[in-house]
Protein backbone atom coordinates (compact mmCIF):
# COMPACT_ATOMS: atom_id res chain seq x y z
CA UNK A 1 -18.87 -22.71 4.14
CA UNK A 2 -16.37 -24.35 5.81
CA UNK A 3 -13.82 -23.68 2.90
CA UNK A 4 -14.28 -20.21 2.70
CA UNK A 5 -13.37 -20.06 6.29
CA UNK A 6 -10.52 -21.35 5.97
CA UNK A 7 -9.25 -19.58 2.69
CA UNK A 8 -10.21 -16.69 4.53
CA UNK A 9 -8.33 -17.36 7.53
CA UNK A 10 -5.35 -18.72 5.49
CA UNK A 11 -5.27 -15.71 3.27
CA UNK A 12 -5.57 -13.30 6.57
CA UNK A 13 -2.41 -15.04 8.38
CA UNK A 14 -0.34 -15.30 5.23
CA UNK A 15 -1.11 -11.69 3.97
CA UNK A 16 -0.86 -9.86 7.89
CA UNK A 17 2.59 -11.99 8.22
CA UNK A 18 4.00 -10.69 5.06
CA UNK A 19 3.08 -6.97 5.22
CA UNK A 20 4.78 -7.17 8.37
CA UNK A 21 8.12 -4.96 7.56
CA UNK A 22 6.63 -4.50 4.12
CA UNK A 23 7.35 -1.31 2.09
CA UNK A 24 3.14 -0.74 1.95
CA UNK A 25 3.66 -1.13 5.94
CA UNK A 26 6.19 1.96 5.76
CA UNK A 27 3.88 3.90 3.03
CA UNK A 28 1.55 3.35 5.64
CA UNK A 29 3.11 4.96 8.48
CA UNK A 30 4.75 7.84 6.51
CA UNK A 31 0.93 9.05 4.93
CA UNK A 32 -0.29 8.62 8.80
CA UNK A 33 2.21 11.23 9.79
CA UNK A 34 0.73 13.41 7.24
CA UNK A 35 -2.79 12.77 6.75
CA UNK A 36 -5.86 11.81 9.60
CA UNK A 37 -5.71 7.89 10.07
CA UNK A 38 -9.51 7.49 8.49
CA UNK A 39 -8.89 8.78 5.00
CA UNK A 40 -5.60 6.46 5.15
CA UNK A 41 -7.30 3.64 6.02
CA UNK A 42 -9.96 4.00 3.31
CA UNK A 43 -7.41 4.43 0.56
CA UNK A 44 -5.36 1.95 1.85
CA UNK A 45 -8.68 -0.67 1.83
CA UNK A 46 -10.23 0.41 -1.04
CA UNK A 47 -6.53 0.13 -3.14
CA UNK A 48 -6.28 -3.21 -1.61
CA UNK A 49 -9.34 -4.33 -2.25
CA UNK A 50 -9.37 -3.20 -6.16
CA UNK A 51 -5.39 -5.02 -6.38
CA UNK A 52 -6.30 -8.30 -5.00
CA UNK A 53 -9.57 -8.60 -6.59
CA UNK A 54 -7.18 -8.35 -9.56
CA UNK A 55 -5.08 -11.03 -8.07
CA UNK A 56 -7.89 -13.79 -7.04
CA UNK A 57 -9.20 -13.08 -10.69
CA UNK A 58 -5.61 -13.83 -12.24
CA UNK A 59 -5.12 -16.51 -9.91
CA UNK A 60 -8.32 -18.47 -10.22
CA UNK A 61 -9.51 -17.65 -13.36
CA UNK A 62 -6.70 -17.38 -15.47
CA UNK A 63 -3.78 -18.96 -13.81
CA UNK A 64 -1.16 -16.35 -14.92
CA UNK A 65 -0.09 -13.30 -13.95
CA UNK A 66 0.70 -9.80 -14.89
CA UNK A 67 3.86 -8.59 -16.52
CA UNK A 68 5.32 -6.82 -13.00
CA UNK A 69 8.52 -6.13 -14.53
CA UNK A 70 7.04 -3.20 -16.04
CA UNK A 71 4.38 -2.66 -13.72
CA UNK A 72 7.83 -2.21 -11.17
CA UNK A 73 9.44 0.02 -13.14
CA UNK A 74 6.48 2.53 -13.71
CA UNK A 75 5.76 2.49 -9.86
CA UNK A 76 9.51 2.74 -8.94
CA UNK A 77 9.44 5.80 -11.48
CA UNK A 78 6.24 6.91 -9.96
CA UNK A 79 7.50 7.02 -6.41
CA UNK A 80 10.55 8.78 -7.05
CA UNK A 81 8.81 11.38 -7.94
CA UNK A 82 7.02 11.60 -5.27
CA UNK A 83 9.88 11.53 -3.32
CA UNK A 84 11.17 14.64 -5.28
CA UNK A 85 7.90 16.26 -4.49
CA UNK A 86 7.65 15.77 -0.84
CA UNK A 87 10.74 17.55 -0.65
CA UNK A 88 9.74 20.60 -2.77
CA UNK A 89 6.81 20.84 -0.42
CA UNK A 90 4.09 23.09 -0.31
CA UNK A 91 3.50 25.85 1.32
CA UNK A 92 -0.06 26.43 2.50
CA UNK A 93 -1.73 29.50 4.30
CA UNK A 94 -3.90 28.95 7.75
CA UNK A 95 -7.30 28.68 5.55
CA UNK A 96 -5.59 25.97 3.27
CA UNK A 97 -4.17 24.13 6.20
CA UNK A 98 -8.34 24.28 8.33
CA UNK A 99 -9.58 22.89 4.96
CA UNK A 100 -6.69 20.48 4.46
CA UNK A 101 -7.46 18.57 7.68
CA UNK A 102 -10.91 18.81 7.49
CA UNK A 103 -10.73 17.59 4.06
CA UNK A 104 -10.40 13.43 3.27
CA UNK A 105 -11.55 13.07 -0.04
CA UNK A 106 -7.52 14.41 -1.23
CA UNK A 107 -6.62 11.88 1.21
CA UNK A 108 -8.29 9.21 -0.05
CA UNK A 109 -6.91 9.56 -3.68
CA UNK A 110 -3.24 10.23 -2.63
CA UNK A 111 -3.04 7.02 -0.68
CA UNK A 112 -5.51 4.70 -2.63
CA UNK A 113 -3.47 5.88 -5.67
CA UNK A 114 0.51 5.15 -4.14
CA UNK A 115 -1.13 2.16 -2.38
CA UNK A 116 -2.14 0.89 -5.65
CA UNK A 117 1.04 1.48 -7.41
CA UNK A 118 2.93 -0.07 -5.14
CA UNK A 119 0.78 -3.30 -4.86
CA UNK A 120 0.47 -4.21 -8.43
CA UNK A 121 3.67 -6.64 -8.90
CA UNK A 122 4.19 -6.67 -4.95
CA UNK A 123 4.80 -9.84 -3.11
CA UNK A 124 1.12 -9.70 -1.12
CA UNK A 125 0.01 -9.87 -4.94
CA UNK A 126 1.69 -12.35 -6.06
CA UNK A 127 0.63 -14.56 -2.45
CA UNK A 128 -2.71 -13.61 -3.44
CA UNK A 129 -2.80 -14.86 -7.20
CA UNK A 130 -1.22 -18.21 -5.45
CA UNK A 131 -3.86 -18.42 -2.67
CA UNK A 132 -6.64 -18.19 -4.90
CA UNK A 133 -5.55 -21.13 -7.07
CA UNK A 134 -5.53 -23.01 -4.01
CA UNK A 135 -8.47 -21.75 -2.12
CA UNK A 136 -11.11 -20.37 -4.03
CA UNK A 137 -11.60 -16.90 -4.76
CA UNK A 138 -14.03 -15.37 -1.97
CA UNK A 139 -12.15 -16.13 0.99
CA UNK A 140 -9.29 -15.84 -0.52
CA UNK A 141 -10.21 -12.09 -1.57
CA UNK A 142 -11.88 -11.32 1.83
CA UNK A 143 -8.96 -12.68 4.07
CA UNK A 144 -5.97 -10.99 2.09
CA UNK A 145 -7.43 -7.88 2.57
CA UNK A 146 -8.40 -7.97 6.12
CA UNK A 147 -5.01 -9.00 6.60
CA UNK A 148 -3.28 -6.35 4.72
CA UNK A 149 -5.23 -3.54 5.82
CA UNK A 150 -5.19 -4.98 9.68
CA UNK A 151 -1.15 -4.94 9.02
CA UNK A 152 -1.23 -1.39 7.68
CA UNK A 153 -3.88 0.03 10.84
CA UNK A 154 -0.89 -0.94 12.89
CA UNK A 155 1.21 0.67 11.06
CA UNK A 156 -0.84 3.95 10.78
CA UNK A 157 -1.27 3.38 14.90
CA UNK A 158 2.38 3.62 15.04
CA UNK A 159 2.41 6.40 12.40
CA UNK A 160 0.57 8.88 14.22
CA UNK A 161 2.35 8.39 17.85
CA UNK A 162 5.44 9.44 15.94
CA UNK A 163 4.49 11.58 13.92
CA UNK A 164 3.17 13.88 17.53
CA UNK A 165 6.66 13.94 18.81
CA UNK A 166 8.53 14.44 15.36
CA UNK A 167 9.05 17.88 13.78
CA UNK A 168 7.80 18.52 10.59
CA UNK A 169 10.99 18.83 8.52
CA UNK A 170 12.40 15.66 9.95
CA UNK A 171 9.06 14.20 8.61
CA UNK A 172 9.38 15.94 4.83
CA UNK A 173 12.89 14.48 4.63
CA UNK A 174 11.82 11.34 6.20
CA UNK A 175 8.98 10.80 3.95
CA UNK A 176 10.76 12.10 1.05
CA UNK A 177 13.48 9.18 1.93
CA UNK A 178 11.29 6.61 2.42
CA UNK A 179 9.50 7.65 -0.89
CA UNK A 180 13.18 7.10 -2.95
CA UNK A 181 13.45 3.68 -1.08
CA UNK A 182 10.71 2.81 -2.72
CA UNK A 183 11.29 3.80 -5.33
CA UNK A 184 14.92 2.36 -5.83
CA UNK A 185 13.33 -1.01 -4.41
CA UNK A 186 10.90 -0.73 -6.92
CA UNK A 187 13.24 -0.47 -10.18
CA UNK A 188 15.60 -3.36 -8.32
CA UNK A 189 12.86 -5.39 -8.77
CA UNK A 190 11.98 -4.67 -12.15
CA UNK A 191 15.36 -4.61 -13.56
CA UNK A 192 16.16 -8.15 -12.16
CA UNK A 193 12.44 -9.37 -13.68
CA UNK A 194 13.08 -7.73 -16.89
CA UNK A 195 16.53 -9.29 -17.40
């Protein structure tokens, strides 16, 4: 017992210090200004639970990792397009908008699906596969995503006070930008592990 406390609570500190200024932290914020906090937060925990039970697998069970070159440059593609789409935008009528916010399950799948992207290859992946060689899988799990997801709630906290006081196209073109940083950071990364 007393080593799963402590992978857990290793794997929680490293995990919540790294996310901190993270590009998941961002994601985070942008969907909040967009979306009710609850249906962010479950996509955001159930993406990061799925990605680093991937990573404590790789790391203590097969002691490699996964090719995140490509894995990069799919997700980099992936979220320029979504850039491209938040700025086309939508255009919804009063009945789509009452069902829109009452609805969570779209929610859900938009963020647990960027979320995932955007993990696979990241850096809180890569901690993870490392932790769990050293710690044991179970805490290690458990702790790295407590600690990501508590990272991201404060981000989504922060997320929603802005997102009150900001109108909505300086949120489109805001999200839109911080989709093509991803983006970009995303096939900088996978050029330079490609190479």
């Amino acid at each position: 017992m007393n080593g799963f406390l402590i992978a857990t609570a290793v794997s929680f500190a490293v995990i919540f210090v790294a996310e901190l200024g993270d590009k998941s932290q961002l994601m985070a914020m942008t969907f909040a200004t967009r979306f009710k906090p609850v249906p962010v937060l479950i996509g955001i925990t159930i993406a990061t639970a799925v990605v680093h039970a991937v990573s404590v697998g790789i790391g203590y069970g097969l002691g490699a990792s996964l090719p995140t070159g490509w894995i990069s440059l799919v997700a980099g593609i992936a979220f320029l397009a979504f850039g491209a789409w938040t700025l086309r935008g939508d255009k919804l009528t009063d009945d789509e908008k009452t069902k829109a916010e009452r609805s969570t399950g779209s929610a859900i799948w938009a963020v647990g699906g960027a979320f995932f992207l955007a993990e696979l290859g990241d850096k809180t992946m890569l901690a993870t596969i490392t932790l769990a060689t050293q710690y044991g899988w179970f805490g290690t799990w458990l702790g790295s995503t407590i600690g990501m997801v508590a990272a991201d709630a404060l981000a989504i906290l922060v997320g929603r006070l802005l997102g009150r006081h900001l109108p909505e196209k300086v949120i489109k073109y805001g999200a839109a930008a911080l989709f093509a940083i991803f983006g970009i950071w995303l096939l900088v990364e996978a050029i330079a592990e490609l190479r």
